[in-house]
N, C-alpha and C. Protein backbone atom coordinates (compact mmCIF):
# COMPACT_ATOMS: atom_id res chain seq x y z
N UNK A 1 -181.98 64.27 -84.34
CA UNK A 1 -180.77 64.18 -83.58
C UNK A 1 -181.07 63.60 -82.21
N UNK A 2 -180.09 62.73 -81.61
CA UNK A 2 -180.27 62.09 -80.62
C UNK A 2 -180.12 63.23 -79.36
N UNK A 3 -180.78 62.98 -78.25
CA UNK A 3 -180.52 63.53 -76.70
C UNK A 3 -179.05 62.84 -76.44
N UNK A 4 -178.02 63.27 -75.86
CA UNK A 4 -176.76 62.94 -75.36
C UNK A 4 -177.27 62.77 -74.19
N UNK A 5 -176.68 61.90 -73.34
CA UNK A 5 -176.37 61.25 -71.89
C UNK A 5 -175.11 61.52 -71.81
N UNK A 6 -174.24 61.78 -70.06
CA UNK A 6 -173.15 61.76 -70.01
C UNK A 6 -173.34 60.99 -68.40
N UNK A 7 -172.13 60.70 -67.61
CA UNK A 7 -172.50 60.09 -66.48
C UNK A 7 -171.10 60.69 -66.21
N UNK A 8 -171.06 61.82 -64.66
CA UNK A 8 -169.83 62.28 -64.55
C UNK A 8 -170.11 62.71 -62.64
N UNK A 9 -169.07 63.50 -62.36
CA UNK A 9 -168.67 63.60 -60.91
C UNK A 9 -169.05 65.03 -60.81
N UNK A 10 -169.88 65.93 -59.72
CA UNK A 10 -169.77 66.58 -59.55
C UNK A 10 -168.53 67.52 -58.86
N UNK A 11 -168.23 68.56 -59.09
CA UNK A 11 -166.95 69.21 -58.76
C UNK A 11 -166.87 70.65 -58.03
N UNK A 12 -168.10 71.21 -58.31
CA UNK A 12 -168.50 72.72 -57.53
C UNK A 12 -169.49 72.23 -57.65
N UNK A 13 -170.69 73.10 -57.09
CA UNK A 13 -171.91 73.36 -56.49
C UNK A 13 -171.98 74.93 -55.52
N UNK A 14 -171.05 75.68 -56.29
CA UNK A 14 -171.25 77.08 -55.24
C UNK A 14 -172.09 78.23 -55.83
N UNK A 15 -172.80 77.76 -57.41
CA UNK A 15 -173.68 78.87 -57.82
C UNK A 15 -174.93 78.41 -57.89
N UNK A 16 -175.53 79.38 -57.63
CA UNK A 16 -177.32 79.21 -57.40
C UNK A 16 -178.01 78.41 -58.98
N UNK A 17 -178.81 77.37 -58.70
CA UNK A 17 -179.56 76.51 -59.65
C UNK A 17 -178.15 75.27 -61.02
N UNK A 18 -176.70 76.07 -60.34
CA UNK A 18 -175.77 75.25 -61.53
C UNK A 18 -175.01 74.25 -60.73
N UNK A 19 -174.68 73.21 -61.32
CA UNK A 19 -173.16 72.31 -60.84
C UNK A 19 -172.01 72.61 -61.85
N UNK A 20 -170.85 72.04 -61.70
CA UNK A 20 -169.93 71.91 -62.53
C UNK A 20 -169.85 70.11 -62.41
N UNK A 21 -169.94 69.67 -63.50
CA UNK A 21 -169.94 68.14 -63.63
C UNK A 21 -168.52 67.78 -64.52
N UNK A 22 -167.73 67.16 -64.02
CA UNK A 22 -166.56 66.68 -64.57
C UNK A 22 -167.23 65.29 -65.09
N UNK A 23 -166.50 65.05 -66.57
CA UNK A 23 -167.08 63.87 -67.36
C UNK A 23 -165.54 63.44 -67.47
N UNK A 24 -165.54 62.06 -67.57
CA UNK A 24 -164.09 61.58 -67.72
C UNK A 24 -164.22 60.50 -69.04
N UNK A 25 -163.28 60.83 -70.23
CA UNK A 25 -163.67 59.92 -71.58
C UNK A 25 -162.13 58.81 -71.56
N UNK A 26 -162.30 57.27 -71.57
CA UNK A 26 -161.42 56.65 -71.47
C UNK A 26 -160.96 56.24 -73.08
N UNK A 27 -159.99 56.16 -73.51
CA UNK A 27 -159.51 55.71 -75.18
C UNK A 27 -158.17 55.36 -75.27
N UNK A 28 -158.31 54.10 -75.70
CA UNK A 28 -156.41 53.70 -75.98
C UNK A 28 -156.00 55.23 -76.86
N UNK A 29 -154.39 54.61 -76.56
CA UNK A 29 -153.41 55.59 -77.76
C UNK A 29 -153.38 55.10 -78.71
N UNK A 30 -153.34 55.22 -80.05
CA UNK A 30 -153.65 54.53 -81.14
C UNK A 30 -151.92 53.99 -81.20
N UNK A 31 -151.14 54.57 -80.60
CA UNK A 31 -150.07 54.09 -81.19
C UNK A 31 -149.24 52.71 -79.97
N UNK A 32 -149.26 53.33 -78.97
CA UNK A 32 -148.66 53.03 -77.40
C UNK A 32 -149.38 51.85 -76.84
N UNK A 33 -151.44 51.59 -77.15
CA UNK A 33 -152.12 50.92 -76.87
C UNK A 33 -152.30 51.72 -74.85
N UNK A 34 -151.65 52.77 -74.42
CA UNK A 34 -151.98 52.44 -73.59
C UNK A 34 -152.92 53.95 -73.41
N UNK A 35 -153.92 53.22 -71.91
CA UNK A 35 -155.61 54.00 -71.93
C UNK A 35 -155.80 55.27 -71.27
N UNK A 36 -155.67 56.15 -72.34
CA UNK A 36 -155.41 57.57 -71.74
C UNK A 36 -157.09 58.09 -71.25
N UNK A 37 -156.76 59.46 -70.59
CA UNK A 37 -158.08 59.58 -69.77
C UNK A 37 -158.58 61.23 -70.28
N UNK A 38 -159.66 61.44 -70.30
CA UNK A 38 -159.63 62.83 -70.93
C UNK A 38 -160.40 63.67 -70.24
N UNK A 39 -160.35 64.61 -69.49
CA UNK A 39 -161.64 65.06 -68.65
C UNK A 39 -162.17 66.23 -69.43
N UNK A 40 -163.12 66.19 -69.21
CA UNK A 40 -163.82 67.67 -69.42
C UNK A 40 -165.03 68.17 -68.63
N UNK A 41 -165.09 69.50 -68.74
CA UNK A 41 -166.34 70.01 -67.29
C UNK A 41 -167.39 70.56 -68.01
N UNK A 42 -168.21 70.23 -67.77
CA UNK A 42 -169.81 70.83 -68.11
C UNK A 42 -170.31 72.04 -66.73
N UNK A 43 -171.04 72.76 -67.32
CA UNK A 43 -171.84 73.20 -66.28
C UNK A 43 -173.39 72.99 -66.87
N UNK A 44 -173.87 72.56 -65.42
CA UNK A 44 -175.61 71.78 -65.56
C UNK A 44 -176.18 72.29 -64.95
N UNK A 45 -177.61 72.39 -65.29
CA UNK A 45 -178.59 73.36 -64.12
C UNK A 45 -179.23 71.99 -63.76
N UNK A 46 -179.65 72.72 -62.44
CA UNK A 46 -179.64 71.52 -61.10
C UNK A 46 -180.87 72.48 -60.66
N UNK A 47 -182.41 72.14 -60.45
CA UNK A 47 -183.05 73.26 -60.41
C UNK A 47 -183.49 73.42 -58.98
N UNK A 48 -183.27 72.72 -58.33
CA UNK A 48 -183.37 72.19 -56.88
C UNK A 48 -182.55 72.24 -55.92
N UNK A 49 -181.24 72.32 -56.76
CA UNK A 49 -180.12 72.57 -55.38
C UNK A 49 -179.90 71.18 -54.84
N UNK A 50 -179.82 70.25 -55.29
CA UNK A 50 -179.54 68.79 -54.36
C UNK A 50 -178.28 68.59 -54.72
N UNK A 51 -177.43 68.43 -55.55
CA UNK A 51 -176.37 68.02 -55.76
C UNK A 51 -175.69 68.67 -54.69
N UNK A 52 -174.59 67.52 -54.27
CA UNK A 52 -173.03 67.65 -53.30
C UNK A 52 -171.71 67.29 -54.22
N UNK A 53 -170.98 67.70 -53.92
CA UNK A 53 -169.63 67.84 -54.19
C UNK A 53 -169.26 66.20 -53.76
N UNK A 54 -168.80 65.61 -55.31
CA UNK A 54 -168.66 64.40 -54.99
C UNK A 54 -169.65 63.45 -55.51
N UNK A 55 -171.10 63.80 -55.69
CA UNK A 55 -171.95 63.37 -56.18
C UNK A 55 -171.71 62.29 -57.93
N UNK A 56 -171.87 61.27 -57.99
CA UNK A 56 -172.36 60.89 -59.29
C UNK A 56 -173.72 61.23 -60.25
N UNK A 57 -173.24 61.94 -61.32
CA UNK A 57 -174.75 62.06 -61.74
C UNK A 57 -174.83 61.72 -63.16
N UNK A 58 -175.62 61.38 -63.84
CA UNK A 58 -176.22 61.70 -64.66
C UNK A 58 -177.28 62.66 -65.62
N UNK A 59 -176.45 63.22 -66.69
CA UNK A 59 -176.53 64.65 -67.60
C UNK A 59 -177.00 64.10 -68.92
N UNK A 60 -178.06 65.39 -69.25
CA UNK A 60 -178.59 65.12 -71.00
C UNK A 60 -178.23 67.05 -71.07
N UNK A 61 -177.98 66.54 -72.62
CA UNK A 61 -178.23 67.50 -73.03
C UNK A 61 -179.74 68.58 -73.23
N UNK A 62 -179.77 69.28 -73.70
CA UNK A 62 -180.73 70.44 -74.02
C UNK A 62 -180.30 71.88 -74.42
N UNK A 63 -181.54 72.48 -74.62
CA UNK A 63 -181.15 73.97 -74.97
C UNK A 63 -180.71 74.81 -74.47
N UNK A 64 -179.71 76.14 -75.27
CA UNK A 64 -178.97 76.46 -74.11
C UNK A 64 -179.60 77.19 -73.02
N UNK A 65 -179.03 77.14 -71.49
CA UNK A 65 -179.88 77.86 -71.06
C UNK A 65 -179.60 79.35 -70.28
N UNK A 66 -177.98 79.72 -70.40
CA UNK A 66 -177.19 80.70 -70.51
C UNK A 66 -175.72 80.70 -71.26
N UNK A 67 -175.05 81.32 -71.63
CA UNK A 67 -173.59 81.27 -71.82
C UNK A 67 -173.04 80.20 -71.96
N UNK A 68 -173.38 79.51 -71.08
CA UNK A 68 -172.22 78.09 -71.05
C UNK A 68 -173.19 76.98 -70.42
N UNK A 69 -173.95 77.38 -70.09
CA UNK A 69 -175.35 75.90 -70.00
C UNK A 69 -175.91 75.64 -70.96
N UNK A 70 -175.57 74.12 -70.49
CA UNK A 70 -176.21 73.28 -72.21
C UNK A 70 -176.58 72.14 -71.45
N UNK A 71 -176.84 71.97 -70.84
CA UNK A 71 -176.86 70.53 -69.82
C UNK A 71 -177.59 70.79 -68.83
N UNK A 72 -178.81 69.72 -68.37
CA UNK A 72 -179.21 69.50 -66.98
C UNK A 72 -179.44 67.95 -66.80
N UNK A 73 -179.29 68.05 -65.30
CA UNK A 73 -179.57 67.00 -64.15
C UNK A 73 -180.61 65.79 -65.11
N UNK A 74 -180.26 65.05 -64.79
CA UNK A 74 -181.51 63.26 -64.83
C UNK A 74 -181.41 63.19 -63.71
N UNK A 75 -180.44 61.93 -63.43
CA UNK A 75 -180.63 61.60 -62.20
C UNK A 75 -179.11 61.68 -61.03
N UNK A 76 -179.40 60.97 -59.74
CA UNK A 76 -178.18 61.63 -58.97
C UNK A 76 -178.40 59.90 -58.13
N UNK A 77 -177.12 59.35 -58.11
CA UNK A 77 -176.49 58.16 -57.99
C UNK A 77 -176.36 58.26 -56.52
């Protein structure tokens, strides 16, 4: 199975070692043709604490690493 990449916006940064990364997926309407937008939020461990609010980053997947972490940091844009 492949590693997933995502490339999204950071959105919080107020818990110790996590971000919340908003990913945004673009796709026509199959019917309308016109390009709807789909967001969804990850939370990523960030093990360093660098990410800001606002930040572009880039996310892979991995194992989980609590509850709702499934994702950490590559790189930061």
């Amino acid at each position: 199975m492949a590693i997933k990449h995502q490339i999204g916006t950071v959105v919080s940064n107020k818990m110790n070692k996590t971000v919340i990364v908003k990913v945004a997926n673009r796709y026509p309407h199959l019917l309308y043709s016109k390009t709807i937008i789909k967001n969804k939020k990850y939370f990523v461990h960030d093990e360093f604490n660098k990410c800001d609010i606002g930040d572009k980053v880039v996310i892979k997947e991995c194992r989980p690493l609590s509850k709702k972490k499934r994702w950490e940091l590559v790189k930061i844009f």
